[in-house]
C-alpha atoms as a PDB file:
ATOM      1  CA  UNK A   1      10.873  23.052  -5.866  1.00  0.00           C
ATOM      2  CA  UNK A   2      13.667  24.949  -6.190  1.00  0.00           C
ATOM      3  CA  UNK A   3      15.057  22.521  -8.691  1.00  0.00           C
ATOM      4  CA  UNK A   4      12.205  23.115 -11.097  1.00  0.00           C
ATOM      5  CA  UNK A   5      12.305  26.901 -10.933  1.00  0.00           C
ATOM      6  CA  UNK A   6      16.138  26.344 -11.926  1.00  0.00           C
ATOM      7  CA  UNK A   7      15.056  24.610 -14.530  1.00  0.00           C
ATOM      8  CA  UNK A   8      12.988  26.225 -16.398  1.00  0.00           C
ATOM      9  CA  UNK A   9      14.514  29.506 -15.375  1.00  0.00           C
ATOM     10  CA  UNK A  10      18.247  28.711 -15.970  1.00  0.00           C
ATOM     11  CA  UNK A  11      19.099  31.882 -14.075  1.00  0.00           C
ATOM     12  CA  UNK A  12      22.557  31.852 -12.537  1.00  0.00           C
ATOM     13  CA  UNK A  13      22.811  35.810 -11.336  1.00  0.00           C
ATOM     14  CA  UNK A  14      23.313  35.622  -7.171  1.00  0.00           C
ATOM     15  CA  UNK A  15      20.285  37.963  -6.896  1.00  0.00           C
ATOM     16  CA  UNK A  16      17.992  35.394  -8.604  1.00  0.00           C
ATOM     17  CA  UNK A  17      19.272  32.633  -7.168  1.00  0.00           C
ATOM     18  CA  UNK A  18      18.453  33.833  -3.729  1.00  0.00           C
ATOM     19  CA  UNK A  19      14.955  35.154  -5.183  1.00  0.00           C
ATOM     20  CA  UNK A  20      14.155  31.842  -6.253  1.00  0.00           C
ATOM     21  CA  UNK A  21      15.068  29.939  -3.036  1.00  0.00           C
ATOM     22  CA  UNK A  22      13.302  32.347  -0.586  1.00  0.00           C
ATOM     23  CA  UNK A  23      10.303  32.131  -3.588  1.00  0.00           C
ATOM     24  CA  UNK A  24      11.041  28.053  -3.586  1.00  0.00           C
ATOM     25  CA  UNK A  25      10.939  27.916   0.385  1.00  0.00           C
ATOM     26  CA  UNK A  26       7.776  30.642   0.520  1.00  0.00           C
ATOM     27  CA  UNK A  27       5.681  28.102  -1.747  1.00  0.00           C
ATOM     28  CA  UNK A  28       6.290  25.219  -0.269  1.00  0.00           C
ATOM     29  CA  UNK A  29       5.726  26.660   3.520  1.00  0.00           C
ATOM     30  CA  UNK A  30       2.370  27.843   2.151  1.00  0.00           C
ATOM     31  CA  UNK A  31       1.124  24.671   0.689  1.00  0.00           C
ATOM     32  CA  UNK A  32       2.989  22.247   2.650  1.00  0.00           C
ATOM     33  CA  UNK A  33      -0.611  21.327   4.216  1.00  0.00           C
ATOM     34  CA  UNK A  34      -2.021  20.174   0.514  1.00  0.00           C
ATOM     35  CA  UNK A  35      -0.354  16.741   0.832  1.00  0.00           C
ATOM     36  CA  UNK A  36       0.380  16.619   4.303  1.00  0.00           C
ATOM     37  CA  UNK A  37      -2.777  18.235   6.268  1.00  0.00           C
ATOM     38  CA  UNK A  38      -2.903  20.005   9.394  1.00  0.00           C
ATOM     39  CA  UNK A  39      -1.817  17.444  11.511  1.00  0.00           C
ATOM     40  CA  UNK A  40      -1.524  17.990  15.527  1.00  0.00           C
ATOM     41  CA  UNK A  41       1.537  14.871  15.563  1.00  0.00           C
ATOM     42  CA  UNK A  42       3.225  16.530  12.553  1.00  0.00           C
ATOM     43  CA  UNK A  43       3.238  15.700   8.852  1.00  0.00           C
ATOM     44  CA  UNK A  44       1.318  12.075   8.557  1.00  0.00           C
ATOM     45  CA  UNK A  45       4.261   9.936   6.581  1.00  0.00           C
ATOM     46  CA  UNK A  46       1.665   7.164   5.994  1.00  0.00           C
ATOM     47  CA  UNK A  47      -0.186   9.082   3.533  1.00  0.00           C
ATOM     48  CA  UNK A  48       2.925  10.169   2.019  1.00  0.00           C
ATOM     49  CA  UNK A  49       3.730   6.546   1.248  1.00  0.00           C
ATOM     50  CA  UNK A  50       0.120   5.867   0.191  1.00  0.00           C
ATOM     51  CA  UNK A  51       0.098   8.847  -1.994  1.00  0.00           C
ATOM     52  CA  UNK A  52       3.281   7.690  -3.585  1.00  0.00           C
ATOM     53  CA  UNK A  53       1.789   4.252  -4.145  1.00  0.00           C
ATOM     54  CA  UNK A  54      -1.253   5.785  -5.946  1.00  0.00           C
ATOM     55  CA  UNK A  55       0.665   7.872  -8.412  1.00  0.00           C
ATOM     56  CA  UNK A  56       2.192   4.808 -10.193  1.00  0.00           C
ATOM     57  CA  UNK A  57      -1.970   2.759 -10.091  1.00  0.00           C
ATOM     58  CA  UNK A  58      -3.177   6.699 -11.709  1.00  0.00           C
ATOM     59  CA  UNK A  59      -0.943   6.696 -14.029  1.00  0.00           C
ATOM     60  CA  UNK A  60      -1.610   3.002 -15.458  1.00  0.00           C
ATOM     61  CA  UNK A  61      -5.336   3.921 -15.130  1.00  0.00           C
ATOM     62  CA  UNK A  62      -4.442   6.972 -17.507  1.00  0.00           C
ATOM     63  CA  UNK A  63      -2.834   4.672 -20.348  1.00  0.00           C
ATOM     64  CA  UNK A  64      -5.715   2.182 -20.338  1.00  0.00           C
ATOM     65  CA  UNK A  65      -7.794   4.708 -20.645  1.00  0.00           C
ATOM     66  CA  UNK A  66      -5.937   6.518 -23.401  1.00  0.00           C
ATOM     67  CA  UNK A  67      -6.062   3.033 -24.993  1.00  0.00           C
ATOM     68  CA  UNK A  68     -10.005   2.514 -24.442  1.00  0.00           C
ATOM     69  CA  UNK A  69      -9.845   6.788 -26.479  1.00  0.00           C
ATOM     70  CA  UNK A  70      -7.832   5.357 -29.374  1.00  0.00           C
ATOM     71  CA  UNK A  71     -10.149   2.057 -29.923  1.00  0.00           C
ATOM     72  CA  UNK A  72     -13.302   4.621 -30.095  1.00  0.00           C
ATOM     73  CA  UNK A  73     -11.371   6.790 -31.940  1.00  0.00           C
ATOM     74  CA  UNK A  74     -10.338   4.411 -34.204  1.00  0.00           C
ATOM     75  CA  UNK A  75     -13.465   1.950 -34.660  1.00  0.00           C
ATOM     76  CA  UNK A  76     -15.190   2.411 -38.014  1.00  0.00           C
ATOM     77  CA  UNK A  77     -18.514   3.338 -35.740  1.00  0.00           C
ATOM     78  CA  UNK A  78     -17.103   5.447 -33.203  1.00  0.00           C
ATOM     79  CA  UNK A  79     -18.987   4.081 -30.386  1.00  0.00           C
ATOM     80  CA  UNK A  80     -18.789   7.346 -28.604  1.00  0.00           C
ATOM     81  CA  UNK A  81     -21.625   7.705 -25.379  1.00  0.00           C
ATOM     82  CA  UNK A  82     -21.047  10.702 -24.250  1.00  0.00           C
ATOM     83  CA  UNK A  83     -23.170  10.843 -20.317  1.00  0.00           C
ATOM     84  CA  UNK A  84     -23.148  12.717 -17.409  1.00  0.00           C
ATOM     85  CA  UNK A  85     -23.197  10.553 -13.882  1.00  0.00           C
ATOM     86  CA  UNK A  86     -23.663  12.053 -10.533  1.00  0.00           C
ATOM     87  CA  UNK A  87     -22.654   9.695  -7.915  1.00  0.00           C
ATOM     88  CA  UNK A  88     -22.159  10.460  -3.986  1.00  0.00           C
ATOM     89  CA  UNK A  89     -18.937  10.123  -2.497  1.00  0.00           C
ATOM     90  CA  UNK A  90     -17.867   9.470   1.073  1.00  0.00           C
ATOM     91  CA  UNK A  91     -14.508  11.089   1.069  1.00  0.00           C
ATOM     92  CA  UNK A  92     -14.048  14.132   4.157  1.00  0.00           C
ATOM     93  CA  UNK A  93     -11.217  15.994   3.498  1.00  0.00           C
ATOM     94  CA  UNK A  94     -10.762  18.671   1.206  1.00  0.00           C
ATOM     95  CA  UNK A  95      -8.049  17.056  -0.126  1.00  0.00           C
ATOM     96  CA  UNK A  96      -9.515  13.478  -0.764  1.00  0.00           C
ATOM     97  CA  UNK A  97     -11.871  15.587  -2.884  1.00  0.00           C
ATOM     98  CA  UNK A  98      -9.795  17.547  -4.661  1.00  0.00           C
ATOM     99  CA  UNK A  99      -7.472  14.531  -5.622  1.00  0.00           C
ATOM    100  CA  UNK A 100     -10.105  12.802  -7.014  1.00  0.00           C
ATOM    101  CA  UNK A 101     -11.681  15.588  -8.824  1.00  0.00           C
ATOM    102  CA  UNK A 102      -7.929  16.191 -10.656  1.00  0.00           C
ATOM    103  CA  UNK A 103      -7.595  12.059 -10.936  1.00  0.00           C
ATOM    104  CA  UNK A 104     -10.627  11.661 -12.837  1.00  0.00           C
ATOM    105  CA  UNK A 105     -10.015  14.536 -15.198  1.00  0.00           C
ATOM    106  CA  UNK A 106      -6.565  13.686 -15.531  1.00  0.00           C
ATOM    107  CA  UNK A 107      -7.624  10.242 -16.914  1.00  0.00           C
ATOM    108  CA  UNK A 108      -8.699  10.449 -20.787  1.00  0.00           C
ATOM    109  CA  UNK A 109     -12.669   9.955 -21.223  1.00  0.00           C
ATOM    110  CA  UNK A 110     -13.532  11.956 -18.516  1.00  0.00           C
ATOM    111  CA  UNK A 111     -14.013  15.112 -16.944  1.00  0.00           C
ATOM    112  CA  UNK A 112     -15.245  16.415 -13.531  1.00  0.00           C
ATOM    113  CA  UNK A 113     -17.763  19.000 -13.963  1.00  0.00           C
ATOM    114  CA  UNK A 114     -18.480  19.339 -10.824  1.00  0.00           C
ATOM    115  CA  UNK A 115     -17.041  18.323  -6.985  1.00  0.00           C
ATOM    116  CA  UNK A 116     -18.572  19.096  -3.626  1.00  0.00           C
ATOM    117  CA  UNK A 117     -18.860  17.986  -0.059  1.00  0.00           C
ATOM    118  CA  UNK A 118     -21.761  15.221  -1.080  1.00  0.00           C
ATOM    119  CA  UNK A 119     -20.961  14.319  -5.007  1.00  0.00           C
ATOM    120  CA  UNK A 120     -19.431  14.627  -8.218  1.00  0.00           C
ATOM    121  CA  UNK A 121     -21.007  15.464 -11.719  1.00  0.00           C
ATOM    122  CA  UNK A 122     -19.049  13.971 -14.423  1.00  0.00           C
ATOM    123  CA  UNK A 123     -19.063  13.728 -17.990  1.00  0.00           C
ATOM    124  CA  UNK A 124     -17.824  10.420 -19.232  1.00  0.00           C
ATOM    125  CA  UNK A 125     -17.033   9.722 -23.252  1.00  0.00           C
ATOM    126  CA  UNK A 126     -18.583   6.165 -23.320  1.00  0.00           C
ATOM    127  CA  UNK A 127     -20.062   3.957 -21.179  1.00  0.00           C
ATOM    128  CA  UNK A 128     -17.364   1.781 -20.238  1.00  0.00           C
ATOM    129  CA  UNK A 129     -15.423   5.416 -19.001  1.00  0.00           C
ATOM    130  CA  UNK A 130     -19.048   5.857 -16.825  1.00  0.00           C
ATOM    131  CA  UNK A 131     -18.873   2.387 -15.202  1.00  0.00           C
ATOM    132  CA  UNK A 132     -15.245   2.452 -14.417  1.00  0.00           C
ATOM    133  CA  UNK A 133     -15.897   5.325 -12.898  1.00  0.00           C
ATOM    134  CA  UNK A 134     -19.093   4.272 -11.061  1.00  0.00           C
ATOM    135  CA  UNK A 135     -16.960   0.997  -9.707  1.00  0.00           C
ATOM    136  CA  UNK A 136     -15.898   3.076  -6.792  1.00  0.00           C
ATOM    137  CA  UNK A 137     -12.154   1.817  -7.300  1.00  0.00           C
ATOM    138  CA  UNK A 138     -10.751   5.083  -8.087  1.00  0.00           C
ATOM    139  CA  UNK A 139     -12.971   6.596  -5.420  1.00  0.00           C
ATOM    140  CA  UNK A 140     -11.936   3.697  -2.577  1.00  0.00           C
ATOM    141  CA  UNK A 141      -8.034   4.390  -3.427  1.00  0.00           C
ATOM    142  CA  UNK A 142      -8.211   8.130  -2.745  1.00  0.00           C
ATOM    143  CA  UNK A 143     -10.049   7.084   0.682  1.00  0.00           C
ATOM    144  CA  UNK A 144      -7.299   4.879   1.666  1.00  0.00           C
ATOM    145  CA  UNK A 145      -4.391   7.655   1.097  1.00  0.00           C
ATOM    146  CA  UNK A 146      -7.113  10.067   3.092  1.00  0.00           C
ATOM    147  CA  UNK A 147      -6.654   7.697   6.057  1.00  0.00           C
ATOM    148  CA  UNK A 148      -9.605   5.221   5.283  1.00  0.00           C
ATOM    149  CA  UNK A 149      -9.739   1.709   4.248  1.00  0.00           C
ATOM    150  CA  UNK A 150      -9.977   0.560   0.631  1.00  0.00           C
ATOM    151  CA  UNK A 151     -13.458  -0.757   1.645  1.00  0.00           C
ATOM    152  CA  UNK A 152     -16.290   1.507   1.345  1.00  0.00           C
ATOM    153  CA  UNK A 153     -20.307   1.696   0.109  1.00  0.00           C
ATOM    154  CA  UNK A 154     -20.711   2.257  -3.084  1.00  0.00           C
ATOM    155  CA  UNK A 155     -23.550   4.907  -4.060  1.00  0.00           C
ATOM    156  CA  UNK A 156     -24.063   5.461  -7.449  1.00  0.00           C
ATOM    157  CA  UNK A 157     -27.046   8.733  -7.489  1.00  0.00           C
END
């Protein structure tokens, strides 16, 4: 974290240098439980991993869907379907729904209205953006870095 602040600060003055590593250390005490969780055992280093092995699926999932934008975008009749789906989830930590609130926004077609302990409202571009989403494979990765197994019911409200 540190790193970063230097970065975009480019502040070499002792005084701010210190500032930013007590700031940098302050931070990352106070959120350290966002990836991690309050563990008993200590910091879970599975979910690290699995967390490291989603970031590299997301990120594919966010150029195909950037490529599914362009082809509406593109097509002579814009086959734009704009929808909302509600669909339940299964997910139990505040994290699992948090990541996947942020992962479907962050991928291009759709946008998470709204997240809560049951389901999420969404509003999808097209249809295709809807049933990717309501395919539960976005939903069943985010379970397995929660702890889960990729396996889960799919329920589509």
């Amino acid at each position: 974290m540190f790193v970063f602040w230097f970065s975009l600060s480019g502040q070499t003055i002792p005084l701010l240098l210190i500032l930013g590593v007590i700031s940098s250390l302050l931070v990352a005490y106070w959120s350290h439980d966002l990836l991690i969780g309050k563990m008993e055992k200590g910091p879970d280093i599975g979910r690290i991993f699995r967390m490291i092995k989603y970031i590299p699926w997301l990120a594919w999932q966010i150029v195909l869907s950037n490529l599914h934008l362009i082809y509406l975008v593109l097509h002579p009749k814009m086959p734009i379907e704009p929808t909302i789906v509600r669909f339940k989830h299964d997910l139990k930590t505040d994290m699992g729904i948090t990541l996947l609130a942020n992962s479907i926004t962050l991928t291009p077609g759709t946008i998470t209205i709204d997240a809560d302990r049951n389901e999420y409202i969404v509003h999808a571009v097209s249809s295709k953006t809807a049933q990717d989403l309501l395919s539960g494979d976005m939903q069943a990765r985010v379970k397995e870095i929660e702890g889960g197994t990729k396996e889960m019911s799919k329920q589509h409200g």
